[in-house]
Structure formats: C-alpha cells, structure tokens
PDB file of N, CA and C in Angstrom:
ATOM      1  N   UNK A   1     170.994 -56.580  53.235  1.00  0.00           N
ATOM      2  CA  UNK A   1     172.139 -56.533  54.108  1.00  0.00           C
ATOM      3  C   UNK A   1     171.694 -56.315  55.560  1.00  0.00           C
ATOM      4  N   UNK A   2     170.835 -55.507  55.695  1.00  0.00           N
ATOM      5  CA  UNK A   2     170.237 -54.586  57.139  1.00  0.00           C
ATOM      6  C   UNK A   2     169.428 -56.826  57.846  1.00  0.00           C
ATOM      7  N   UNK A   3     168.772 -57.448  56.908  1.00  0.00           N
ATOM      8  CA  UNK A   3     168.246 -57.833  57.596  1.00  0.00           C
ATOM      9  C   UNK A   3     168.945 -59.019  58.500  1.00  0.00           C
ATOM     10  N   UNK A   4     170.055 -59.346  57.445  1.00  0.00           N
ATOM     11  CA  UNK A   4     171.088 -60.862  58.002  1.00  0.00           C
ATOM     12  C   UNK A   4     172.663 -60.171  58.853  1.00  0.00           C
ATOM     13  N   UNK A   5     172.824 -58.578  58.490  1.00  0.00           N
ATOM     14  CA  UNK A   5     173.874 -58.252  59.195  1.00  0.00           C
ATOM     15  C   UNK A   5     173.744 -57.109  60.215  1.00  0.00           C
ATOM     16  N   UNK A   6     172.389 -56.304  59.763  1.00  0.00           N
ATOM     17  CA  UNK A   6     172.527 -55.178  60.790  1.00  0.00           C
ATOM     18  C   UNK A   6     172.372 -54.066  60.007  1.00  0.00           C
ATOM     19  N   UNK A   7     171.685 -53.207  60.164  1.00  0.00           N
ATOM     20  CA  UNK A   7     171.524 -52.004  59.795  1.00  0.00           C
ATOM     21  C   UNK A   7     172.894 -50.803  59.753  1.00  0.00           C
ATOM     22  N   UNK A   8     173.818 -51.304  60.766  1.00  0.00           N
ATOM     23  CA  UNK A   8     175.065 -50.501  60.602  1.00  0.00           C
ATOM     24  C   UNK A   8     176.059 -51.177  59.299  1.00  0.00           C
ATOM     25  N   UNK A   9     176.083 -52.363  59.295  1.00  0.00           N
ATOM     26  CA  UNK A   9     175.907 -53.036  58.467  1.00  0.00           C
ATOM     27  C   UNK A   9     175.838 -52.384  56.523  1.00  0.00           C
ATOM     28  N   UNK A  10     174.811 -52.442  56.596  1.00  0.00           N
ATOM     29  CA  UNK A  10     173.883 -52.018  55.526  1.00  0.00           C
ATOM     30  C   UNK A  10     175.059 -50.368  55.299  1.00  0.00           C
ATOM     31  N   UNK A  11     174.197 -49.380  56.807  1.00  0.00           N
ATOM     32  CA  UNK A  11     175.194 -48.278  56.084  1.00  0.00           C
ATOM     33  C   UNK A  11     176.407 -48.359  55.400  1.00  0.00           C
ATOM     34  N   UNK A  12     177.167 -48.922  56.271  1.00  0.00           N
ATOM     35  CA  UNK A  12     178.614 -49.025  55.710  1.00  0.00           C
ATOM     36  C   UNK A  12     178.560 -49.570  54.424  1.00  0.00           C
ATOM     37  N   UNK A  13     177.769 -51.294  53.962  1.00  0.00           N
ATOM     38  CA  UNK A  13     178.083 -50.869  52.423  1.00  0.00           C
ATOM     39  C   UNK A  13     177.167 -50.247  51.537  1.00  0.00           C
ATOM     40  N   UNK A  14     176.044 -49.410  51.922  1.00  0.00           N
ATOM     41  CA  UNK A  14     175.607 -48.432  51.145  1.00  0.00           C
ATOM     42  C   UNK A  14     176.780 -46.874  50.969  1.00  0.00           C
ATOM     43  N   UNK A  15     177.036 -46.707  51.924  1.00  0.00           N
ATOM     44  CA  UNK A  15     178.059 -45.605  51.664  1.00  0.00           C
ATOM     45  C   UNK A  15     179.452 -45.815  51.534  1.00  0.00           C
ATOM     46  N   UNK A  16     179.696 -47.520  50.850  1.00  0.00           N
ATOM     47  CA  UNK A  16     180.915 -47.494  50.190  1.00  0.00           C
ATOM     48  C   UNK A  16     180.508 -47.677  48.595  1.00  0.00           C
ATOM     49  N   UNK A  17     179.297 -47.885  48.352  1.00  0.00           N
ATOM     50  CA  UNK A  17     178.680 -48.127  47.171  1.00  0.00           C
ATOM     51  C   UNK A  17     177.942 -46.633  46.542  1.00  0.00           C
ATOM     52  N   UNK A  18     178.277 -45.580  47.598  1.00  0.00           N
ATOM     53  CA  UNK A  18     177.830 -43.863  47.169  1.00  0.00           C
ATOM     54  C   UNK A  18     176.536 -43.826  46.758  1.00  0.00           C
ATOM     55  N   UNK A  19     175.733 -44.738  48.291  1.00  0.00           N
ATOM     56  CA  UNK A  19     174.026 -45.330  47.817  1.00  0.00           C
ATOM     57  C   UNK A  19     173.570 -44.210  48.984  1.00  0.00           C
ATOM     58  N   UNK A  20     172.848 -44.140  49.123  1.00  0.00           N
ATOM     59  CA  UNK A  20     171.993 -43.253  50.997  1.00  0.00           C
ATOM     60  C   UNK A  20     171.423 -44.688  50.963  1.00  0.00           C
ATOM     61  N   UNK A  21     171.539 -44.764  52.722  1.00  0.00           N
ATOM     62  CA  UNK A  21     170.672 -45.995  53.431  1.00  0.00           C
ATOM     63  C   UNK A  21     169.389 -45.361  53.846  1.00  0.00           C
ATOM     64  N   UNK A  22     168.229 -45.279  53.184  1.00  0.00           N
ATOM     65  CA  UNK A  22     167.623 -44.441  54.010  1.00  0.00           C
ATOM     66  C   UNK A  22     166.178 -44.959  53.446  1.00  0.00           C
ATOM     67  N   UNK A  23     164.879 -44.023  53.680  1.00  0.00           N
ATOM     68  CA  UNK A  23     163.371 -44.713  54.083  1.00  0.00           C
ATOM     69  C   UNK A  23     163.097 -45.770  53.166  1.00  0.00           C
ATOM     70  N   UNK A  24     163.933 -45.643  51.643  1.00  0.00           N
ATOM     71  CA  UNK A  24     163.856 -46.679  50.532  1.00  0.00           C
ATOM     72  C   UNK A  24     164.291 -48.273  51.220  1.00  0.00           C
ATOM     73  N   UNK A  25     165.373 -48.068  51.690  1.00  0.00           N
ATOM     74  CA  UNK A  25     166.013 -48.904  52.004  1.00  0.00           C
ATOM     75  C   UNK A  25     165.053 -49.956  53.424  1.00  0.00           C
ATOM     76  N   UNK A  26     164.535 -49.166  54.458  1.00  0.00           N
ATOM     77  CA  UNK A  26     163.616 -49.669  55.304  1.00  0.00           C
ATOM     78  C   UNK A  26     162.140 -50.216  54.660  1.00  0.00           C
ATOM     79  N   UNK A  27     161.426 -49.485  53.867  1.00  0.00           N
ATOM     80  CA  UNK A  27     160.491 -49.712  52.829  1.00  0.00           C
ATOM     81  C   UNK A  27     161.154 -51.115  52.666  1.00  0.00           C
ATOM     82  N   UNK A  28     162.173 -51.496  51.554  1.00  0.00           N
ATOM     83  CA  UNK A  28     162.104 -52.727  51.043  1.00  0.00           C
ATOM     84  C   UNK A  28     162.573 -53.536  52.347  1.00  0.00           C
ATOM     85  N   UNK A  29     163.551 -53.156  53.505  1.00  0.00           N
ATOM     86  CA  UNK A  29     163.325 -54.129  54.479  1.00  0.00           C
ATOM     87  C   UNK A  29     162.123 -54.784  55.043  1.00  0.00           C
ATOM     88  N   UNK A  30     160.939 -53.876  54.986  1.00  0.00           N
ATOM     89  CA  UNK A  30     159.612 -54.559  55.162  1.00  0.00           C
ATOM     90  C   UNK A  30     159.516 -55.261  54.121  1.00  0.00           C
ATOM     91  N   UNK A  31     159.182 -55.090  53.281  1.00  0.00           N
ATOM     92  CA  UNK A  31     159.022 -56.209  52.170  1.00  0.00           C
ATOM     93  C   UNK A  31     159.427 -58.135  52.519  1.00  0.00           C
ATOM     94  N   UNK A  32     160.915 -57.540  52.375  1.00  0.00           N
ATOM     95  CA  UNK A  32     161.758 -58.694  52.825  1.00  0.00           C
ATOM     96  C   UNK A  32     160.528 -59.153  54.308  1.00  0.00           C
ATOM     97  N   UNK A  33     161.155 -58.569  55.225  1.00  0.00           N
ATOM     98  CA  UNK A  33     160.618 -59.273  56.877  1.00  0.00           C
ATOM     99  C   UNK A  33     159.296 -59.781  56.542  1.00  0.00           C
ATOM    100  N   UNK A  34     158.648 -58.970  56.072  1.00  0.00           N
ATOM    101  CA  UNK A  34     156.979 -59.879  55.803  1.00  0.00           C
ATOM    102  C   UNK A  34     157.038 -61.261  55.062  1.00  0.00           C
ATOM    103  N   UNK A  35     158.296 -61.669  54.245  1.00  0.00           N
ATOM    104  CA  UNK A  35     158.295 -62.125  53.164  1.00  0.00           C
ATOM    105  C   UNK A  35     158.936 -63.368  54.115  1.00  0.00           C
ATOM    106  N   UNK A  36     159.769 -63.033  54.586  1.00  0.00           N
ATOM    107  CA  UNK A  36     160.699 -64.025  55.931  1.00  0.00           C
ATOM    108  C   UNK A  36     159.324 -64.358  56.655  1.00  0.00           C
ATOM    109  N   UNK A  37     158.866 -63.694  57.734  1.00  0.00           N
ATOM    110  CA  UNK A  37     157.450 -64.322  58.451  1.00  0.00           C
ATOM    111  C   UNK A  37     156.457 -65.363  57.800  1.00  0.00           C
ATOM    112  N   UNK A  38     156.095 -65.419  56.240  1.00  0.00           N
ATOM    113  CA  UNK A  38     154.972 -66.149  55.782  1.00  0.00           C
ATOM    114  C   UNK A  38     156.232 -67.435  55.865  1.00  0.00           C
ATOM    115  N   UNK A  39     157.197 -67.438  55.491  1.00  0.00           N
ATOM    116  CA  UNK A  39     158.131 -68.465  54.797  1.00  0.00           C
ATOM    117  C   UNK A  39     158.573 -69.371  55.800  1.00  0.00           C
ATOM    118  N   UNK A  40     158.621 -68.039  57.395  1.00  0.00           N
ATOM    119  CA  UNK A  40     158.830 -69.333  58.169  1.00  0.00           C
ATOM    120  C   UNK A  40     157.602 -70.200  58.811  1.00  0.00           C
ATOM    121  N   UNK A  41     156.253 -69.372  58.494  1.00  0.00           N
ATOM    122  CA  UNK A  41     155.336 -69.936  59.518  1.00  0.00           C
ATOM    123  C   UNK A  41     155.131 -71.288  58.559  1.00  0.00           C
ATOM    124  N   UNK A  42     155.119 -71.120  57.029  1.00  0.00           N
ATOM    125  CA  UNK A  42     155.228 -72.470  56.468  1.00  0.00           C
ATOM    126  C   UNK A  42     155.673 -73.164  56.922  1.00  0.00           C
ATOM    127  N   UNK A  43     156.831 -72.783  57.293  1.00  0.00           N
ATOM    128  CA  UNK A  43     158.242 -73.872  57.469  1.00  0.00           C
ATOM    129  C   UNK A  43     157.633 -74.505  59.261  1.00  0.00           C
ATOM    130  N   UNK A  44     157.028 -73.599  59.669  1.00  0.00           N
ATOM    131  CA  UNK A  44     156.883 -73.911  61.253  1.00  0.00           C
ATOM    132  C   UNK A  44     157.912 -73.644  61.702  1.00  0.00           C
ATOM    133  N   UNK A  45     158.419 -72.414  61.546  1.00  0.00           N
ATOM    134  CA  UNK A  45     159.677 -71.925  62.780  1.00  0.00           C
ATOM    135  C   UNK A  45     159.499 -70.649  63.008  1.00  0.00           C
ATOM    136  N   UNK A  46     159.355 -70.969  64.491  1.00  0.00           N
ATOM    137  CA  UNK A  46     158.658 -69.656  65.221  1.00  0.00           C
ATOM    138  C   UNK A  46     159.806 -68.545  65.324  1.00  0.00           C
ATOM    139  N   UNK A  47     161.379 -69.468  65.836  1.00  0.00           N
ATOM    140  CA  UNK A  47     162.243 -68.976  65.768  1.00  0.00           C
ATOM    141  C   UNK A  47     162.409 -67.696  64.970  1.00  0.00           C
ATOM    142  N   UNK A  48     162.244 -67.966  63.525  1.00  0.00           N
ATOM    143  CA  UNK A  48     162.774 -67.288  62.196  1.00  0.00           C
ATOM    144  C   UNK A  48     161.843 -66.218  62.461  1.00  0.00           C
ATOM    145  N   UNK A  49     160.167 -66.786  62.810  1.00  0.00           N
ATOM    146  CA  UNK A  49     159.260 -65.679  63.029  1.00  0.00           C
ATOM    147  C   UNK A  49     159.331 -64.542  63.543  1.00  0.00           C
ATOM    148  N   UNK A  50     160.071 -64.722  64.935  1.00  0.00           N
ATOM    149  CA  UNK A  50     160.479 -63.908  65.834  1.00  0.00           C
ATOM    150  C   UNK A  50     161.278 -62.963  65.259  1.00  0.00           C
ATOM    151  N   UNK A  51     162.622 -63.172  64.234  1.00  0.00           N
ATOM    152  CA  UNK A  51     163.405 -62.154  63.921  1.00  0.00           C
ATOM    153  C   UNK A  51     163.062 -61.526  62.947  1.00  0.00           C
ATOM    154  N   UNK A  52     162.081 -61.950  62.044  1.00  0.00           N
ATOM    155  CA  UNK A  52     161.430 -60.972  61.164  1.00  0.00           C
ATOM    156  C   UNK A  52     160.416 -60.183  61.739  1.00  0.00           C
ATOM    157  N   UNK A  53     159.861 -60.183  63.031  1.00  0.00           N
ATOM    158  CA  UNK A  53     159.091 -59.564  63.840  1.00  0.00           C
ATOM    159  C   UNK A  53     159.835 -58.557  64.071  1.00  0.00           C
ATOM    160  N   UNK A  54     160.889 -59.305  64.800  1.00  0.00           N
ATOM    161  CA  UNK A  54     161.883 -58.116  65.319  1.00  0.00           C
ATOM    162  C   UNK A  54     162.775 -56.946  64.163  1.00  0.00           C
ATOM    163  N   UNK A  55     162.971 -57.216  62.919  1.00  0.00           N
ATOM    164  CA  UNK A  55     163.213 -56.442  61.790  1.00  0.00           C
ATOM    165  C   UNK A  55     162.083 -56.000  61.774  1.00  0.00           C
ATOM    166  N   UNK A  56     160.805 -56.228  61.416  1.00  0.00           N
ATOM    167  CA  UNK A  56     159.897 -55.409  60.937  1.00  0.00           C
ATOM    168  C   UNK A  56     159.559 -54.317  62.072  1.00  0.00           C
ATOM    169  N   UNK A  57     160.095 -54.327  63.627  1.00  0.00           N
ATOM    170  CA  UNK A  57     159.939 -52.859  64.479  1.00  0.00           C
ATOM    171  C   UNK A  57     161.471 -52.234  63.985  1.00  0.00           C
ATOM    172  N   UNK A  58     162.085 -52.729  63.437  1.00  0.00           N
ATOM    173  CA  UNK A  58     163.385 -52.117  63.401  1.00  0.00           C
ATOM    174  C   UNK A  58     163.407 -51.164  62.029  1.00  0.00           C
ATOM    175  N   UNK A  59     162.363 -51.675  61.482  1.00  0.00           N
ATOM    176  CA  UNK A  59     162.150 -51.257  59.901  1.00  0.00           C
ATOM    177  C   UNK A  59     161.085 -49.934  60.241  1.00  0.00           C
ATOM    178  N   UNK A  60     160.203 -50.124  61.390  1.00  0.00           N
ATOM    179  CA  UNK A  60     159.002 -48.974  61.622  1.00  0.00           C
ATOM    180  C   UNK A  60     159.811 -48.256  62.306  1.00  0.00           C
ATOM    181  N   UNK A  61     160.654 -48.384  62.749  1.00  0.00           N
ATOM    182  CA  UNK A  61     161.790 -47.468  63.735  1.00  0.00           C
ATOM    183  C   UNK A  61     162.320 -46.362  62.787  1.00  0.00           C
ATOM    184  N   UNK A  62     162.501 -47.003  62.348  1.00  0.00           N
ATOM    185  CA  UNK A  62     163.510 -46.103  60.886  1.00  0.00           C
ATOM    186  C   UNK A  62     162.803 -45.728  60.379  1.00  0.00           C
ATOM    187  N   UNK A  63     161.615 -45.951  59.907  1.00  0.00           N
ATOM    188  CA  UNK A  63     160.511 -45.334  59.171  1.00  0.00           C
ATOM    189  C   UNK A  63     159.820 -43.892  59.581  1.00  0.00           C
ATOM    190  N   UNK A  64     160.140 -43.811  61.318  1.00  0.00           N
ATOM    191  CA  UNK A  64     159.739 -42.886  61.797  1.00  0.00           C
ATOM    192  C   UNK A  64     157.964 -43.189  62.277  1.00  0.00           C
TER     193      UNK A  64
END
C-alpha cells in the first residue's frame, strides 16, 4: 500500500485492519523497492528507478 499510495496511506488501512504500520511493514517495503528497481532497470525505465529509489530512503527513514 505504502509503496503505490503513500505511507499515510498504508496507516490508515493498517489501522482499519487493527494491524500496527510499523518497522515490519518498512522491512517488507524494502523488499518490494529493491524488487521494483531490478524490474525496472530490465525494463529500461529509469523513471520507475527513480521511485523505488525514492521509497527505498523513505523505507530507511522509517527504519530509523
């Protein structure tokens, strides 16, 4: 959710789902973003590159 809508996003439906959004949740956002970066450099889109770049500081942000 955090990576296609937003991390506020994410909270809201983790805490309508009585989930915590929290280091689990950033943990597997890396996952994902690394997973987005190989997929687009295949693809050759730097574009896509860029926003999984930009999730993966958003993911170390939260990580602390």
């Amino acid at each position: 959710m955090a990576y296609f809508h937003g991390w506020d996003a994410a909270e809201l439906v983790a805490g309508a789902a009585s989930v915590a959004c929290n280091r689990n949740a950033a943990l597997f956002g890396l996952s994902l973003a690394f997973h987005r970066v190989v997929r687009a450099a295949r693809q050759n889109r730097p574009q896509r590159s860029a926003e999984a770049a930009t999730f993966v500081r958003d993911c170390l942000n939260r990580l602390g």
